[in-house]
C-alpha atoms as a PDB file:
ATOM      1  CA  UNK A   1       2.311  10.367   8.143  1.00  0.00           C
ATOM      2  CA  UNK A   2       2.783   9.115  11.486  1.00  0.00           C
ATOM      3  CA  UNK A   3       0.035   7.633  13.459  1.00  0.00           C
ATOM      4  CA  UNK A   4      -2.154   7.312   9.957  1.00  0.00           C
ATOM      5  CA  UNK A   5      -3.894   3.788   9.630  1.00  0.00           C
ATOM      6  CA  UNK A   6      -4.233   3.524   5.986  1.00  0.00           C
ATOM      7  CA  UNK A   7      -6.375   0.283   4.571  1.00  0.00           C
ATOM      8  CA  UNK A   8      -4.706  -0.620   1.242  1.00  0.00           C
ATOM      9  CA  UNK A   9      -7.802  -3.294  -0.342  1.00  0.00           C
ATOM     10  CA  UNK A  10      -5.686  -5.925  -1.762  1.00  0.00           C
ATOM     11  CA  UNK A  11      -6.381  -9.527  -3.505  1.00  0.00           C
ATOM     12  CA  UNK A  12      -7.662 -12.447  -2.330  1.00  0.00           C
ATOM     13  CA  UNK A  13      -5.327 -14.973  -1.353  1.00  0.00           C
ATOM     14  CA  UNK A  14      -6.443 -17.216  -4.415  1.00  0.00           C
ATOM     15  CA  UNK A  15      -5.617 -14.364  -7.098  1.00  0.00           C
ATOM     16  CA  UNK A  16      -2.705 -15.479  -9.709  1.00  0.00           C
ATOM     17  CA  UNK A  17      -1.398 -12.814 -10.325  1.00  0.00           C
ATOM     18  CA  UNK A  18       1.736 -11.586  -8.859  1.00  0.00           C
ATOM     19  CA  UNK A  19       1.511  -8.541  -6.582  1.00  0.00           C
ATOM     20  CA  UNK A  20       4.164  -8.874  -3.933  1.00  0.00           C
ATOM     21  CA  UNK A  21       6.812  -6.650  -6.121  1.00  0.00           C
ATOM     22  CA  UNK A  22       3.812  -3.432  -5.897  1.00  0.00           C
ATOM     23  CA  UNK A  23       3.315  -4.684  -2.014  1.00  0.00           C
ATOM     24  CA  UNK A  24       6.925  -4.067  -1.305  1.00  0.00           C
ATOM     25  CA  UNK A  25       6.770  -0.492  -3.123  1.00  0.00           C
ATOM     26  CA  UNK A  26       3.620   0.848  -1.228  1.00  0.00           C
ATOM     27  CA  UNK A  27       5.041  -0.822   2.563  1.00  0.00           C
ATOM     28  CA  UNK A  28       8.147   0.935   1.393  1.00  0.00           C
ATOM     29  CA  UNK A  29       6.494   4.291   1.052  1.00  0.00           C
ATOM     30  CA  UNK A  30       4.196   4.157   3.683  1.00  0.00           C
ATOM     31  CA  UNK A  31       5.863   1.926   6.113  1.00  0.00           C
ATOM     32  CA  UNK A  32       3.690   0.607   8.871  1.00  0.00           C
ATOM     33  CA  UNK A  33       0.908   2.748   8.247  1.00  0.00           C
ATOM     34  CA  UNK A  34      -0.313   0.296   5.477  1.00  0.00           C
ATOM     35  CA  UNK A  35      -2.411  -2.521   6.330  1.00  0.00           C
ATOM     36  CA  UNK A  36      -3.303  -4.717   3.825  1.00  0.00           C
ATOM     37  CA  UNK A  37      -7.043  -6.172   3.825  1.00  0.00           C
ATOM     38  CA  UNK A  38      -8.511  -8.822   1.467  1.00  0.00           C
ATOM     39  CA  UNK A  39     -11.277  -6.265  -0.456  1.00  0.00           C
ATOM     40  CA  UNK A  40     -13.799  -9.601  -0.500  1.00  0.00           C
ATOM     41  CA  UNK A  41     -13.275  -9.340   3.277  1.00  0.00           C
ATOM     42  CA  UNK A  42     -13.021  -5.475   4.001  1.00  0.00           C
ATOM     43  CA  UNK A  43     -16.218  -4.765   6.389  1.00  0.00           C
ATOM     44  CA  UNK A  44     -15.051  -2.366   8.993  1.00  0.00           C
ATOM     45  CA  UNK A  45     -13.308   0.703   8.556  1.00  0.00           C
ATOM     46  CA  UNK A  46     -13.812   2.345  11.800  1.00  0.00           C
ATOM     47  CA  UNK A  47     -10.119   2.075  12.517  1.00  0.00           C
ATOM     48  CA  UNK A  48      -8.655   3.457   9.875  1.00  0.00           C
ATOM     49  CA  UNK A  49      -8.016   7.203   8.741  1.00  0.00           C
ATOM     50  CA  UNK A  50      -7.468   6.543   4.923  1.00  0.00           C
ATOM     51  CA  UNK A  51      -8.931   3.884   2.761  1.00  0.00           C
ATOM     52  CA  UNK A  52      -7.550   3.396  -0.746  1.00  0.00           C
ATOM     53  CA  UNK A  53      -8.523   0.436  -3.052  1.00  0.00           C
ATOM     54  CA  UNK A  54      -4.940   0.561  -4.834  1.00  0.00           C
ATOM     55  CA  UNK A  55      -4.618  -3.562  -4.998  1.00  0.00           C
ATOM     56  CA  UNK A  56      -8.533  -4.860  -5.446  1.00  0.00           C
ATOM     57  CA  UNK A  57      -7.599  -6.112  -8.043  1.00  0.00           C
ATOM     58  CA  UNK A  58      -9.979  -8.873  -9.438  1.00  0.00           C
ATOM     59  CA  UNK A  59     -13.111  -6.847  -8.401  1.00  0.00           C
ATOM     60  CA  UNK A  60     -14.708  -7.263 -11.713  1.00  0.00           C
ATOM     61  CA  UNK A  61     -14.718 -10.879 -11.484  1.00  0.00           C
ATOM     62  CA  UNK A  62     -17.541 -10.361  -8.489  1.00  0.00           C
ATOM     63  CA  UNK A  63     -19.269  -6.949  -9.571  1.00  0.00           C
ATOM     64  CA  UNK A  64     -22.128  -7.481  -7.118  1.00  0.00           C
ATOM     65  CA  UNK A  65     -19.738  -7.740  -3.880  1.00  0.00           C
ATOM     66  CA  UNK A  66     -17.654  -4.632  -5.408  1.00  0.00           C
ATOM     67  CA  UNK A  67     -20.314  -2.220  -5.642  1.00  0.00           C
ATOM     68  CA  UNK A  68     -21.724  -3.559  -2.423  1.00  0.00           C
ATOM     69  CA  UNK A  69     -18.515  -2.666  -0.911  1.00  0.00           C
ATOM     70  CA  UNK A  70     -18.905   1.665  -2.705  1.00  0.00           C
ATOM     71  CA  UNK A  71     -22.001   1.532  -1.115  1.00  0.00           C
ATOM     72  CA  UNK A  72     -20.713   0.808   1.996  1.00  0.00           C
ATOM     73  CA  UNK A  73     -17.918   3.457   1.834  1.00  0.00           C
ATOM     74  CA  UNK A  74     -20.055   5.931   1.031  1.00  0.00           C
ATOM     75  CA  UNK A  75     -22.906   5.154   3.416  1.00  0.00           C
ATOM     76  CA  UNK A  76     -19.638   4.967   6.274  1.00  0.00           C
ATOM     77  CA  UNK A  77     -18.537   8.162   4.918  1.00  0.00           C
ATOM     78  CA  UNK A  78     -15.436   6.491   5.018  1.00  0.00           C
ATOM     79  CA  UNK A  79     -12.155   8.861   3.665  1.00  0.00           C
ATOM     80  CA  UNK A  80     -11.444   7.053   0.457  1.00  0.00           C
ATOM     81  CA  UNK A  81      -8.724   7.748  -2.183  1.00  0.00           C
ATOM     82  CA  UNK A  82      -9.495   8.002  -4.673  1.00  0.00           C
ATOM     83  CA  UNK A  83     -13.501   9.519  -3.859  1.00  0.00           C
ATOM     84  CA  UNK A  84     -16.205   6.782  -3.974  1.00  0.00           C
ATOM     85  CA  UNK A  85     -18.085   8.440  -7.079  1.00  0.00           C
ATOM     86  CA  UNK A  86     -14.779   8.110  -9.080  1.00  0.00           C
ATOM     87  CA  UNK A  87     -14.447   4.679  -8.099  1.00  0.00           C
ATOM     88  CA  UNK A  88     -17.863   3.859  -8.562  1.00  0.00           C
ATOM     89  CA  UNK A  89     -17.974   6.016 -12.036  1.00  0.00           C
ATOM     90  CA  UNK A  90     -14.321   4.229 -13.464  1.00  0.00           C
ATOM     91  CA  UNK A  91     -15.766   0.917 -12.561  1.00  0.00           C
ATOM     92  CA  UNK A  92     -17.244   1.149 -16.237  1.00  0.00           C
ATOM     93  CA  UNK A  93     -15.920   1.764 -19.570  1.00  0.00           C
ATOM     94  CA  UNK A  94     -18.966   3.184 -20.335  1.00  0.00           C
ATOM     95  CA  UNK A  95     -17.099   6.152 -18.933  1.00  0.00           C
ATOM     96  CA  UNK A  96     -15.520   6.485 -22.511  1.00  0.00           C
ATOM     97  CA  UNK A  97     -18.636   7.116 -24.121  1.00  0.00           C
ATOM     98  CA  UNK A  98     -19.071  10.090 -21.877  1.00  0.00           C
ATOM     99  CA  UNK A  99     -15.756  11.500 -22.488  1.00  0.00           C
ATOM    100  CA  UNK A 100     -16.283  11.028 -26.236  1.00  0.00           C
ATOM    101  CA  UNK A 101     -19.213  13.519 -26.362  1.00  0.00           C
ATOM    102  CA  UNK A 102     -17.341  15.963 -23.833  1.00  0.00           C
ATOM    103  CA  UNK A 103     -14.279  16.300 -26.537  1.00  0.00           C
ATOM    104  CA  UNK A 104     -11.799  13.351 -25.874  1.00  0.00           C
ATOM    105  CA  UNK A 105     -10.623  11.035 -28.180  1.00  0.00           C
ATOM    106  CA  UNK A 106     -10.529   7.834 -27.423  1.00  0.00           C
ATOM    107  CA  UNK A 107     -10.517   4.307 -29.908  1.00  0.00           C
ATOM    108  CA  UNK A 108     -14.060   4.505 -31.381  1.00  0.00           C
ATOM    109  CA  UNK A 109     -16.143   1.656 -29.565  1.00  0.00           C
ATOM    110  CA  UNK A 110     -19.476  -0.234 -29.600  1.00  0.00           C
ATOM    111  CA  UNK A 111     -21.361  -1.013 -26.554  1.00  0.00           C
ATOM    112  CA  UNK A 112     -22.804  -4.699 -27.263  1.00  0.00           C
ATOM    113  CA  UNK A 113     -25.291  -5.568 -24.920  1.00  0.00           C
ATOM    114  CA  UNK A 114     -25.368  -9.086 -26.213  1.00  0.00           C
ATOM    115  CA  UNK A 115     -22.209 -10.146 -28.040  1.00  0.00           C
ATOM    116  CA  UNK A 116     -22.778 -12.910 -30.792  1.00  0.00           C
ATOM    117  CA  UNK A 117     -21.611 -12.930 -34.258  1.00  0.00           C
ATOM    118  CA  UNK A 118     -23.916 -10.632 -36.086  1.00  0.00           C
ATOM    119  CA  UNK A 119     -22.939  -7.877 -33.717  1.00  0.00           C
ATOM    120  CA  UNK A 120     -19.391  -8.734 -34.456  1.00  0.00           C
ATOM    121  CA  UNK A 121     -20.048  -8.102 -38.461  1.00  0.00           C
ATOM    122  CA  UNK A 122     -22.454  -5.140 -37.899  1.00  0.00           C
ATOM    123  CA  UNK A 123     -19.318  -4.065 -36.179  1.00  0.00           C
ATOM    124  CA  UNK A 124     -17.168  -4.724 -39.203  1.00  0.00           C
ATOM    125  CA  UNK A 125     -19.076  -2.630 -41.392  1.00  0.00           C
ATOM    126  CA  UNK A 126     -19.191   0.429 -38.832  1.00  0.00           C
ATOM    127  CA  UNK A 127     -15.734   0.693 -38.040  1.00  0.00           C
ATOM    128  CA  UNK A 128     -14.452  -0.790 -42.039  1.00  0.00           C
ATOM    129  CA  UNK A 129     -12.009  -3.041 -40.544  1.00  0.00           C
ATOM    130  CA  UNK A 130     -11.583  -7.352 -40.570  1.00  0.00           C
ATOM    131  CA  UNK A 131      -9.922  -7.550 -36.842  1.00  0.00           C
ATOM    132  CA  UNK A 132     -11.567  -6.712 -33.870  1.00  0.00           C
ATOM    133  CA  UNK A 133     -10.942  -6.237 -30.255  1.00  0.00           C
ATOM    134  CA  UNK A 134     -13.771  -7.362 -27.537  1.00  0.00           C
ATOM    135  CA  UNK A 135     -13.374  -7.210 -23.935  1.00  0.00           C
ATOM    136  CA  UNK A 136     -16.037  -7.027 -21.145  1.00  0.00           C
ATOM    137  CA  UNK A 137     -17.088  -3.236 -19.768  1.00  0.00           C
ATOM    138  CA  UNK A 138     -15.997  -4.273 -16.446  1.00  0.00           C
ATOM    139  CA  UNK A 139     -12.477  -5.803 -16.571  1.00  0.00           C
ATOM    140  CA  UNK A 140      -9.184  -5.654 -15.656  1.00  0.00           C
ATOM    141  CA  UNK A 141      -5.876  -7.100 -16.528  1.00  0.00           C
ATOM    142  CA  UNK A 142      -7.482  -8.148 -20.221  1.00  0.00           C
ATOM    143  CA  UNK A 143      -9.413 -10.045 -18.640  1.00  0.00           C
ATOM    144  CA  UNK A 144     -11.989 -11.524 -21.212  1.00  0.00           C
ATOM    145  CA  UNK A 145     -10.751  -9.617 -23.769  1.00  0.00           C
ATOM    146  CA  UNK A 146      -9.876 -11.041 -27.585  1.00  0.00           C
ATOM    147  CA  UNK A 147      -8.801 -10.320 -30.927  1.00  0.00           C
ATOM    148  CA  UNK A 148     -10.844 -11.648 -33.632  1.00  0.00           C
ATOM    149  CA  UNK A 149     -10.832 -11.609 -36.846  1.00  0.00           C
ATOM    150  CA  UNK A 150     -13.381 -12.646 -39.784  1.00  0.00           C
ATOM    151  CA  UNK A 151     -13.655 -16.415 -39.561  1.00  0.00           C
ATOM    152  CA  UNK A 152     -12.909 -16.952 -35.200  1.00  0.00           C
ATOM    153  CA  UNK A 153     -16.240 -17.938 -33.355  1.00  0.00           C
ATOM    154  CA  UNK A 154     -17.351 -15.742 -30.350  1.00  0.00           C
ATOM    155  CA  UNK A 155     -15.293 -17.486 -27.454  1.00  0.00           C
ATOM    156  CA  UNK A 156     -18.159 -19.133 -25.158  1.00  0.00           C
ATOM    157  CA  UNK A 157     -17.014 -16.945 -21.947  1.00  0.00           C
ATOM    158  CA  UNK A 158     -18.198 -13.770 -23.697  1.00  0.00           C
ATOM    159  CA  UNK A 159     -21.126 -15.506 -25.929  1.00  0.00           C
ATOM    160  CA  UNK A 160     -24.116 -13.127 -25.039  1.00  0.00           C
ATOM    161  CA  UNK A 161     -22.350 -11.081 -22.733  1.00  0.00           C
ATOM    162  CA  UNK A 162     -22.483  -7.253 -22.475  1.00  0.00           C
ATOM    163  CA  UNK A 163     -19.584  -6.303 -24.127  1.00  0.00           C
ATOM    164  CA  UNK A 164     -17.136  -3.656 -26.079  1.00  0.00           C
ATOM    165  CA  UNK A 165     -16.214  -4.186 -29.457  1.00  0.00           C
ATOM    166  CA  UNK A 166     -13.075  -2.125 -30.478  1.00  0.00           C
ATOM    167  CA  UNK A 167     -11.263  -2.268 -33.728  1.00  0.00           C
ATOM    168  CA  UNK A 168      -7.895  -3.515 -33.946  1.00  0.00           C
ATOM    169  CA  UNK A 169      -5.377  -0.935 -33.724  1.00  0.00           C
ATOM    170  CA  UNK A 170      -2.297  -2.500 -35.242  1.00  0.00           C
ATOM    171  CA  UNK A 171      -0.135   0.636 -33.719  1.00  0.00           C
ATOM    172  CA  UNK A 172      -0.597  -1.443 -30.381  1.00  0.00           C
ATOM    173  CA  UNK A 173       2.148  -3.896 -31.038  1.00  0.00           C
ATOM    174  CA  UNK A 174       4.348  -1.222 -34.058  1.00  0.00           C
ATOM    175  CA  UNK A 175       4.881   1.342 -31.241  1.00  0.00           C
ATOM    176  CA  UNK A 176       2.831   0.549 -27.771  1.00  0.00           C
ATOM    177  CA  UNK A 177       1.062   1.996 -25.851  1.00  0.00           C
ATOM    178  CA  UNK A 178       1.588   5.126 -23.655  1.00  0.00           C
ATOM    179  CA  UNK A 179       0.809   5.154 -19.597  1.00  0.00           C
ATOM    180  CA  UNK A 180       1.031   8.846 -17.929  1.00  0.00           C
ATOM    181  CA  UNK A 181       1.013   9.080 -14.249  1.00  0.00           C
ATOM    182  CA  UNK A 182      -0.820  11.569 -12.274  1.00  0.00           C
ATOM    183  CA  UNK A 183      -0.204  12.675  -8.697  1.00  0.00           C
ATOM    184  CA  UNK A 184      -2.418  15.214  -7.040  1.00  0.00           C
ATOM    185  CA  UNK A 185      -2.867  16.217 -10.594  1.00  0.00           C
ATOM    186  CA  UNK A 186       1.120  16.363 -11.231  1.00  0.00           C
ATOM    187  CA  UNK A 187       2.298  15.169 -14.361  1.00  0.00           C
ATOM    188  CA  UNK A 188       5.008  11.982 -12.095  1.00  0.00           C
ATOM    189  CA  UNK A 189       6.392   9.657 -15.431  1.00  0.00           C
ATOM    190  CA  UNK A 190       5.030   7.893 -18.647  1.00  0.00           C
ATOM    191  CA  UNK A 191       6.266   4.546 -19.693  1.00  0.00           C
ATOM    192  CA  UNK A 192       5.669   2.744 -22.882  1.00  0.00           C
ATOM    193  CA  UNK A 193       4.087  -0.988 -22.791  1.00  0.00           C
ATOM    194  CA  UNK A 194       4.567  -3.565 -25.509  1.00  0.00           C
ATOM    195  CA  UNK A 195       2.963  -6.567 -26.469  1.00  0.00           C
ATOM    196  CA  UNK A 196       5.033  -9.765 -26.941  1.00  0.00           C
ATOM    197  CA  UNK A 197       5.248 -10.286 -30.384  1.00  0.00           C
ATOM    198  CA  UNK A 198       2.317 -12.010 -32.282  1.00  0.00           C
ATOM    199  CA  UNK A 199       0.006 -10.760 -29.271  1.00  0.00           C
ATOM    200  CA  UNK A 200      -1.996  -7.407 -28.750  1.00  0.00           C
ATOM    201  CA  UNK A 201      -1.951  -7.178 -24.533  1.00  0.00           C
ATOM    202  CA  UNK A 202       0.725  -5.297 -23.206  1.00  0.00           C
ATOM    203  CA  UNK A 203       0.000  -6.828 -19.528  1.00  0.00           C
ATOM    204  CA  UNK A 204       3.078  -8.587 -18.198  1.00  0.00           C
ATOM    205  CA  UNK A 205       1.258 -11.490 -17.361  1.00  0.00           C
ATOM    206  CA  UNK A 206       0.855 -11.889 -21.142  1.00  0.00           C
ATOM    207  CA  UNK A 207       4.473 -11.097 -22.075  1.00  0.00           C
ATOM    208  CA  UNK A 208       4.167  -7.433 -22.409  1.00  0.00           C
ATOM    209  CA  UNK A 209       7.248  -5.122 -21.431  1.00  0.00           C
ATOM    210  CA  UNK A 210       7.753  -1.497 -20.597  1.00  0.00           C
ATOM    211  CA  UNK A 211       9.707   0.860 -20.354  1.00  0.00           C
ATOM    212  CA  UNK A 212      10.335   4.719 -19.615  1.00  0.00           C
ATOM    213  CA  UNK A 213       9.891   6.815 -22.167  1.00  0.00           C
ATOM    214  CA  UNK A 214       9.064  10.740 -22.378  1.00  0.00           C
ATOM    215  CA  UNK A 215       5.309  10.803 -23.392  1.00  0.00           C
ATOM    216  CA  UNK A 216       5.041  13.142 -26.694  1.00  0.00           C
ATOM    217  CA  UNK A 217       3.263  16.169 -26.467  1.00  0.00           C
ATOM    218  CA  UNK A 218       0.316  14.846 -27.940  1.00  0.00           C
ATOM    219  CA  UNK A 219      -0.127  12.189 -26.072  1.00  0.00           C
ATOM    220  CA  UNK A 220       0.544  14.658 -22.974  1.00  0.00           C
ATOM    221  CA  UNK A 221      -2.251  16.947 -23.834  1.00  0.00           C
ATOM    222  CA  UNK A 222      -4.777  14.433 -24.420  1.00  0.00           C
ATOM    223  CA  UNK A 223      -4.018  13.308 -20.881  1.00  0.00           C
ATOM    224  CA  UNK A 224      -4.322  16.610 -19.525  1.00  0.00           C
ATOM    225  CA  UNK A 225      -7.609  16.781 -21.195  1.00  0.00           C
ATOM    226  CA  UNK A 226      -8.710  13.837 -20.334  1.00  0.00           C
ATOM    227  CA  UNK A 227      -8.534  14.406 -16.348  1.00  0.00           C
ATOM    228  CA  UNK A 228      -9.888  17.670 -16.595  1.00  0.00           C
ATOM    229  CA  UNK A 229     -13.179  16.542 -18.508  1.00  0.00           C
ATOM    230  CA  UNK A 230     -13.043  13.845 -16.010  1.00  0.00           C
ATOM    231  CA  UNK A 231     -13.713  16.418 -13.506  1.00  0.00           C
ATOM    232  CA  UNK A 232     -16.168  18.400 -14.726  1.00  0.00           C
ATOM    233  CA  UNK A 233     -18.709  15.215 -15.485  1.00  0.00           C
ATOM    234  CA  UNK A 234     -18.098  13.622 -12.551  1.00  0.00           C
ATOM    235  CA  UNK A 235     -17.698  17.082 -10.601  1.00  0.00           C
ATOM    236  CA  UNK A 236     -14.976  15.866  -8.274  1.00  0.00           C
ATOM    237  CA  UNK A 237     -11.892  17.698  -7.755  1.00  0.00           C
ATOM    238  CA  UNK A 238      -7.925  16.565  -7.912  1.00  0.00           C
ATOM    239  CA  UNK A 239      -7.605  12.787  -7.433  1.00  0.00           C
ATOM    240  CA  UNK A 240      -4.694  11.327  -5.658  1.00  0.00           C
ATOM    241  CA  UNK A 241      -3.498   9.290  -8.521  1.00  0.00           C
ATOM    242  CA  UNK A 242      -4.405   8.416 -12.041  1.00  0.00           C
ATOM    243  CA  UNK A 243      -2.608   6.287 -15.128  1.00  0.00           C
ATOM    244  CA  UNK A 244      -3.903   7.694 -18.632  1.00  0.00           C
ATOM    245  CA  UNK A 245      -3.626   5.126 -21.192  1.00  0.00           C
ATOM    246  CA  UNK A 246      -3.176   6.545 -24.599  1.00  0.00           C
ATOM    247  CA  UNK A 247      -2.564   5.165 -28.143  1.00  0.00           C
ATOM    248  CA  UNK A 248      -1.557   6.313 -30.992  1.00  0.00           C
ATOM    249  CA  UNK A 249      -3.764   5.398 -34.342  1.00  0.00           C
ATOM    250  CA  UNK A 250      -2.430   4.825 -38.148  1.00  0.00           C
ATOM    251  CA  UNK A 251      -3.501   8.464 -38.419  1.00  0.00           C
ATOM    252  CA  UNK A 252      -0.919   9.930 -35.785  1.00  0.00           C
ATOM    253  CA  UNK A 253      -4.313  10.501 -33.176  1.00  0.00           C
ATOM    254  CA  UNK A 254      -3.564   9.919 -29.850  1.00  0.00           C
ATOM    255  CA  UNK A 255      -6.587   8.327 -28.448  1.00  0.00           C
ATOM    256  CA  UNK A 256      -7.421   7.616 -25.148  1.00  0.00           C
ATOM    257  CA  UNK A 257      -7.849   3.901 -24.165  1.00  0.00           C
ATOM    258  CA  UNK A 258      -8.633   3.619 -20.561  1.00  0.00           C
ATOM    259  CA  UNK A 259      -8.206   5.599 -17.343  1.00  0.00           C
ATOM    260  CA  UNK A 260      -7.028   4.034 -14.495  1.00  0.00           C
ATOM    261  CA  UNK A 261      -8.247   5.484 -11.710  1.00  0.00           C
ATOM    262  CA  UNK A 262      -8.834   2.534  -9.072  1.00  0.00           C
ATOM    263  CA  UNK A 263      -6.391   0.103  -8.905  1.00  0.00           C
ATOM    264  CA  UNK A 264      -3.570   0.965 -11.292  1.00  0.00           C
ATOM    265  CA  UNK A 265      -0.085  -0.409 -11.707  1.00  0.00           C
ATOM    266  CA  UNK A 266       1.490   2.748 -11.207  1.00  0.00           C
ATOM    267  CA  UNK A 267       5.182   1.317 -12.081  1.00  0.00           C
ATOM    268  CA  UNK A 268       6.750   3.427  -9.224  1.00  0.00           C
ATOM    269  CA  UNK A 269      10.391   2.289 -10.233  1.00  0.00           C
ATOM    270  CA  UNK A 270      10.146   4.595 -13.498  1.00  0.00           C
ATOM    271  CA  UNK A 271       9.692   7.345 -11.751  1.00  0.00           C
ATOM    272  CA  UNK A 272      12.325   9.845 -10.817  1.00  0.00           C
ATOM    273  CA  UNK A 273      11.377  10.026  -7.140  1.00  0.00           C
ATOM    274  CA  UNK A 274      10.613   6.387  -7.101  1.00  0.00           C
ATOM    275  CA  UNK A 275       6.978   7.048  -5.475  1.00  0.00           C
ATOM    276  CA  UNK A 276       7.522   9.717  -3.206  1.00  0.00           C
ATOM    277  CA  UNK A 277       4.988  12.460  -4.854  1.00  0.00           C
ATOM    278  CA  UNK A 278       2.657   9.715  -4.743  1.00  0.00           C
ATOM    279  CA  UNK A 279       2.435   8.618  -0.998  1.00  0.00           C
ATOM    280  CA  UNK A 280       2.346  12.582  -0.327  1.00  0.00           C
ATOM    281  CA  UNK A 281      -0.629  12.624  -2.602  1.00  0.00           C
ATOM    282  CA  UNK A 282      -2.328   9.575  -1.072  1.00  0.00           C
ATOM    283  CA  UNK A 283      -2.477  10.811   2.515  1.00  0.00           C
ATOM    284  CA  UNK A 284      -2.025  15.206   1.941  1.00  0.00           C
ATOM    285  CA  UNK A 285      -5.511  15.789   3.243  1.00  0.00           C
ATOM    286  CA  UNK A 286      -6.244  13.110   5.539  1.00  0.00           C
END
């Protein structure tokens, strides 16, 4: 790793959230060969061997500037980890429609290009249930994203907005939900999140708590299949790093809920090496 200059895209300044404890892991790892750049800033990457957008976090809150920033990647040719088409493709969660039809399971969901109340009881109907989950296509950190049930209003920040609408899984907050980290397409740990109780996010900004667990084989084979049908649509080869999210329905399904594949928490303290795999994945063929 010596002499690498690796730009790790970070938040701006102004982001709440707190991201010094996943700072400290990746300078830990990589030492000085991370340098972290604002991503609304990032505009030349001459200088740098590796480019990773592992902390732009609160990209979907300015879509525009975000793709604008793929484009220039890819026009730069820039060596990005993971590939600009992933990026660009994960951006999304259309994405889950697509692995849907290719096989994978994941909790059934309605694309609402206009969210209002109608669409919310259409919704009802479809999927037979009273509570309902919406969150915005392009989010992160449950951002914009609800539980409603029969009576709530639409909330005014997602009134009209293109949106998913998700049933209400109650399994969320009776077991969790499972995370399975990849490395160069190495199974690395799995950790199970909970919500807090009376909520449905398993974030930690919102009270949520993990903790290691071993995934079950179901959910491990769903994950498995998951990357690799990720891989044929997209036709990309192994990525660098991935976090499958995976829940279990009232059914005993595992279904897939998101992949994380651009700027994951990848809760390096639960795994055995403590991050080592990874940073070997991040810069092997730089």
């Amino acid at each position: 790793m010596s002499g690498l200059r690796i730009a790790i895209l970070c938040p701006t300044p102004e982001y709440e959230e707190d991201w010094s404890h996943i700072r400290a892991d990746y300078t830990r790892l990589l030492g000085d060969n991370a340098i972290f750049i604002d991503w609304t800033k990032a505009d030349d990457f001459s200088g740098f061997d590796l480019v990773t957008p592992l902390l732009a976090w609160g990209y979907p809150r300015d879509c525009p500037r975000w793709f604008g920033l793929l484009d220039q990647l890819e026009a730069g040719n820039a060596p990005v980890r993971n590939p600009v088409s992933i990026l660009r493709w994960n951006s999304d969660k259309a994405y889950l429609a697509e692995l849907d039809a290719a096989g994978i399971p994941s909790v059934p969901t309605i694309l609402c290009p206009l969210l209002d109340r109608v669409a919310l009881e259409d919704a009802r109907k479809t999927f037979n249930v009273e509570s309902l989950v919406v969150k915005p296509p392009i989010s992160g950190g449950a951002d914009g994203t609800y539980r409603l049930e029969r009576n709530d209003m639409v909330p005014d920040s997602v009134a009209g907005q293109r949106m998913m609408i998700q049933p209400y899984v109650p399994n969320i907050a009776e077991e969790g939900e499972y995370s399975l980290f990849y490395f160069a397409g190495a199974f690395s740990h799995s950790i199970l999140k909970r919500p807090a109780t009376g909520d449905f996010r398993v974030q930690e900004q919102y009270g949520g708590r993990e903790e290691a667990v071993s995934a079950p084989d179901g959910a491990l084979m769903l994950a498995e299949r998951a990357l690799a049908a990720t891989a044929e649509i997209t036709k990309t080869g192994t990525l660098a790093y991935a976090r499958v999210d995976i829940l279990r329905d009232g059914d005993g399904v595992f279904r897939l809920m998101e992949l994380e594949l651009i700027e994951p928490s990848l809760f390096l303290r639960f795994a055995s090496d403590t991050g080592t795999s990874f940073a070997q994945a991040l810069v092997s063929s730089v």
